[in-house]
C-alpha atoms as a PDB file:
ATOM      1  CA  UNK A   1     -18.565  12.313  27.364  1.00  0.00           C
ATOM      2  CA  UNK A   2     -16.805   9.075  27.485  1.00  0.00           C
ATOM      3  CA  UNK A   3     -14.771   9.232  24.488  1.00  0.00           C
ATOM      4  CA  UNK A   4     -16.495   6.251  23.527  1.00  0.00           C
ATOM      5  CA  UNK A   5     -17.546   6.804  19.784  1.00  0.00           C
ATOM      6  CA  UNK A   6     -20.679   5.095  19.566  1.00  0.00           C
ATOM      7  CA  UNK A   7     -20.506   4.280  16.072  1.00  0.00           C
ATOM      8  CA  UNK A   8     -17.477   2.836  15.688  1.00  0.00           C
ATOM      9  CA  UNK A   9     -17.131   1.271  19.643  1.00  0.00           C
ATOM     10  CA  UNK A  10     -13.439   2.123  20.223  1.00  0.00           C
ATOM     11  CA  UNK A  11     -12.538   4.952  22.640  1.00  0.00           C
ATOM     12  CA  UNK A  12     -11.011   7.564  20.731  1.00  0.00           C
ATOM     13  CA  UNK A  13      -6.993   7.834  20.825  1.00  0.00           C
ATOM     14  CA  UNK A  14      -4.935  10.836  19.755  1.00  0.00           C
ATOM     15  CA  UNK A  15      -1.467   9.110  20.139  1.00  0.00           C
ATOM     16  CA  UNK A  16      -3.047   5.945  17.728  1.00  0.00           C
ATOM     17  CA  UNK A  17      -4.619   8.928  15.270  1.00  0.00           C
ATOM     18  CA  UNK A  18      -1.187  10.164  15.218  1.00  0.00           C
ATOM     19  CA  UNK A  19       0.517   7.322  14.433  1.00  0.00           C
ATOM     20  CA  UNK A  20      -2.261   6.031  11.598  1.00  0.00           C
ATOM     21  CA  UNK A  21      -1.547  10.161   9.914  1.00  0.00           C
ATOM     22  CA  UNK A  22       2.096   9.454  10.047  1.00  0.00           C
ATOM     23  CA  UNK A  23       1.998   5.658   8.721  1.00  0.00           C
ATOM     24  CA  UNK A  24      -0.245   7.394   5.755  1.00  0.00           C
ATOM     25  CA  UNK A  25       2.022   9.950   4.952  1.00  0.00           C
ATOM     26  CA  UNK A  26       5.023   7.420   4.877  1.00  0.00           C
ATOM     27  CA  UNK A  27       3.267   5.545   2.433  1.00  0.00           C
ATOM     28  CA  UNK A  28       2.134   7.879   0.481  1.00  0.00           C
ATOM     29  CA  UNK A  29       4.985  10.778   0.652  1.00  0.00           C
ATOM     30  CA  UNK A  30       7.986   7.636   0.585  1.00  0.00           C
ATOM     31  CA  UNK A  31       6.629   4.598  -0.441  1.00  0.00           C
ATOM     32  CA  UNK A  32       5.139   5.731  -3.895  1.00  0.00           C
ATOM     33  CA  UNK A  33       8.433   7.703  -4.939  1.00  0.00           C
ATOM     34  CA  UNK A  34      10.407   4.562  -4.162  1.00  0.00           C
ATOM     35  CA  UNK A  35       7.754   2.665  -5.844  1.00  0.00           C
ATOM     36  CA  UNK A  36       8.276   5.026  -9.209  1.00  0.00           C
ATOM     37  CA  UNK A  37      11.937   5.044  -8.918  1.00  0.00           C
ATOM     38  CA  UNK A  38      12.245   1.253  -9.327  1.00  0.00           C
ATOM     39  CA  UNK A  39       9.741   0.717 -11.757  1.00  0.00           C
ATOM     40  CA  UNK A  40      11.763   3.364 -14.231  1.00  0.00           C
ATOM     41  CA  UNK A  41      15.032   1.437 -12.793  1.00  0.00           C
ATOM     42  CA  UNK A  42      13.728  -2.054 -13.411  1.00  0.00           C
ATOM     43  CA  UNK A  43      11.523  -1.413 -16.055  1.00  0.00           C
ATOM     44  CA  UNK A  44      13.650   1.113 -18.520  1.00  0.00           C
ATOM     45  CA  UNK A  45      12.658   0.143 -21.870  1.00  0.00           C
ATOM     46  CA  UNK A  46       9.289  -0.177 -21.208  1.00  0.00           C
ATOM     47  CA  UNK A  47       8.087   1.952 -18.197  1.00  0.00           C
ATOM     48  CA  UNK A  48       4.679   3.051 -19.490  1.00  0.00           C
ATOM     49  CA  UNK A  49       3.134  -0.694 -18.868  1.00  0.00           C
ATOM     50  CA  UNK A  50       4.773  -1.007 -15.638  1.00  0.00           C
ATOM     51  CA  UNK A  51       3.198   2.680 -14.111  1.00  0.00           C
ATOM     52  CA  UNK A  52       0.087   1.608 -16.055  1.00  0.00           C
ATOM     53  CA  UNK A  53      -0.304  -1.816 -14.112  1.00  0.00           C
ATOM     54  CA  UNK A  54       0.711   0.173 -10.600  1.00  0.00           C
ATOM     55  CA  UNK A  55      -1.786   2.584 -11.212  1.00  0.00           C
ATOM     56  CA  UNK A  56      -4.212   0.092 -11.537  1.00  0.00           C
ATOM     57  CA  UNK A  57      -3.872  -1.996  -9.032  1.00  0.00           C
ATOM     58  CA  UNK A  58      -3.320   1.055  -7.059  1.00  0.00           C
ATOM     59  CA  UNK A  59      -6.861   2.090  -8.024  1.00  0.00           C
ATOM     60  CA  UNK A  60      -8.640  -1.060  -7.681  1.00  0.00           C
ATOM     61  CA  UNK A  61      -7.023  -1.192  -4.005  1.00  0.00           C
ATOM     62  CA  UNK A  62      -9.103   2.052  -3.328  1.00  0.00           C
ATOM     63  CA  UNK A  63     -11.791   0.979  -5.073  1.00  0.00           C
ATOM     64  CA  UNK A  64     -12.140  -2.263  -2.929  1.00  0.00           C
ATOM     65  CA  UNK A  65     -11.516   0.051   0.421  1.00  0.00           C
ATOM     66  CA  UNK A  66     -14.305   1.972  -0.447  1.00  0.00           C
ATOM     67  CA  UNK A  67     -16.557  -0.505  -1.130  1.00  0.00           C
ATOM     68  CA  UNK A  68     -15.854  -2.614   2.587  1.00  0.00           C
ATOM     69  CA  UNK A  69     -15.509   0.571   4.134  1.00  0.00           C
ATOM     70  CA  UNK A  70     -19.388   1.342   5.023  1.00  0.00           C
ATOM     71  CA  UNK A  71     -19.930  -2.268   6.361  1.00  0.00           C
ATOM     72  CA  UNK A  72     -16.977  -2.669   8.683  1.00  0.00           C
ATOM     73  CA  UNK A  73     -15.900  -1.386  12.220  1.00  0.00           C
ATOM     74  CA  UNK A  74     -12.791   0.646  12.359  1.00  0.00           C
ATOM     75  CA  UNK A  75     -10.872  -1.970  13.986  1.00  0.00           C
ATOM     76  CA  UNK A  76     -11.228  -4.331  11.584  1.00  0.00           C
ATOM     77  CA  UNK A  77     -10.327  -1.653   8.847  1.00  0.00           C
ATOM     78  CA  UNK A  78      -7.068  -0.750  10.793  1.00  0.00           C
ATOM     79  CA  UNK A  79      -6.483  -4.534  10.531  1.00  0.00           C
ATOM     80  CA  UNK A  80      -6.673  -4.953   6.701  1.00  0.00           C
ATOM     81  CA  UNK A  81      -4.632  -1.961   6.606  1.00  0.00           C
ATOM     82  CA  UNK A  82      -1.788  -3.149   8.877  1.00  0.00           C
ATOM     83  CA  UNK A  83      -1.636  -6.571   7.296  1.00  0.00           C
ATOM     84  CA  UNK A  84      -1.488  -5.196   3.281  1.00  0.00           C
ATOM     85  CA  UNK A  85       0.572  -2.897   4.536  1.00  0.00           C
ATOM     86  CA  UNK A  86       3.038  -5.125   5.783  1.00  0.00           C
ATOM     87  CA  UNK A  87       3.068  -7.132   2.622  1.00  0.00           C
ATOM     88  CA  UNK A  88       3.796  -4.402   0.773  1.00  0.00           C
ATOM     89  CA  UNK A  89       6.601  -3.623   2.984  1.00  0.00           C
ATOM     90  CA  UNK A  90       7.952  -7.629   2.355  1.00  0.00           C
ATOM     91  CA  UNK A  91       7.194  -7.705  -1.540  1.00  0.00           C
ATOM     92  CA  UNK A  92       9.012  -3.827  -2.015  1.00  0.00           C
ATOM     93  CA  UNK A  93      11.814  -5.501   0.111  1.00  0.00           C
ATOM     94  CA  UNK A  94      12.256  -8.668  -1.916  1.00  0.00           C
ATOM     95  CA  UNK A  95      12.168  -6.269  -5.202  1.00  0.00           C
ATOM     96  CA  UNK A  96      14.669  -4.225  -3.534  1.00  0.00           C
ATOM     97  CA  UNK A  97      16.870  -7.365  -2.711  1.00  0.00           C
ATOM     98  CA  UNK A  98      16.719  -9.426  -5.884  1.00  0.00           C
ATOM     99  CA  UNK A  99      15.699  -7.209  -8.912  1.00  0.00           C
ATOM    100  CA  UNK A 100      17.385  -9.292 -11.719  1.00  0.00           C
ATOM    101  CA  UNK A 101      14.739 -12.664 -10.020  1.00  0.00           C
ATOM    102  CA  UNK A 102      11.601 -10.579 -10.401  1.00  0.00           C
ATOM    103  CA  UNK A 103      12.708  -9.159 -13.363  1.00  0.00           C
ATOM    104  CA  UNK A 104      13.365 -12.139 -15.629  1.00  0.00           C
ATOM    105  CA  UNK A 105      10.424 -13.962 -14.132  1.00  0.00           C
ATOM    106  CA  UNK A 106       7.914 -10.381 -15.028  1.00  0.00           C
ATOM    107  CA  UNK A 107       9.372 -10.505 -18.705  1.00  0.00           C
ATOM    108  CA  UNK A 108       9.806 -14.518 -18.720  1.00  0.00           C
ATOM    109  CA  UNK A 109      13.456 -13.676 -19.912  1.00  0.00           C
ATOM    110  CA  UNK A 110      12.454 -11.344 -23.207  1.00  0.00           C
ATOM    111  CA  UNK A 111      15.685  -8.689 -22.388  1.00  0.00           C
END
């Protein structure tokens, strides 16, 4: 027993599968509430739309993951997830930095 899984061709890594469990439970336990509370912050009049159009694209995300995730290795999966995960880190950021930009150019200046 090399700890070689054959299937996937990495050797198998308790500190990384540590790290990848607490990564997903950042995102999911943190990043989604923060997500919520500035979509009912910067969308107050009309938050319906806004959780509608997260949940989607939320969904189709998942959808897309499952859908790649038969065909590629693990490494390259850990890659995709690293790099969208880091752009959600920069667009949340930017949101977080200038809410009044995003928010007139979302509505195109309506409120």
């Amino acid at each position: 027993s090399s700890g070689i899984n054959a299937e996937y061709g990495i050797p198998s890594n308790l500190y990384l599968t540590l790290a990848m469990g607490v990564l997903l439970g950042l995102g999911d336990g943190g990043f989604n509430v923060s997500i919520y509370a500035n979509l009912s912050t910067v969308f107050e009049h009309k938050p319906a739309p806004a959780f509608a159009v997260f949940k989607f694209v939320q969904s189709l995300m998942g959808a897309g993951a499952f859908l790649y995730c038969g065909s590629l290795q693990l490494p390259y999966q850990l890659a995709i997830l690293a790099v969208t995960c880091l752009l959600a880190c920069f667009s949340f950021t930017y949101l977080e930095r200038f809410p009044q930009r995003v928010l007139v150019f979302l509505t195109d200046g309506e409120e």
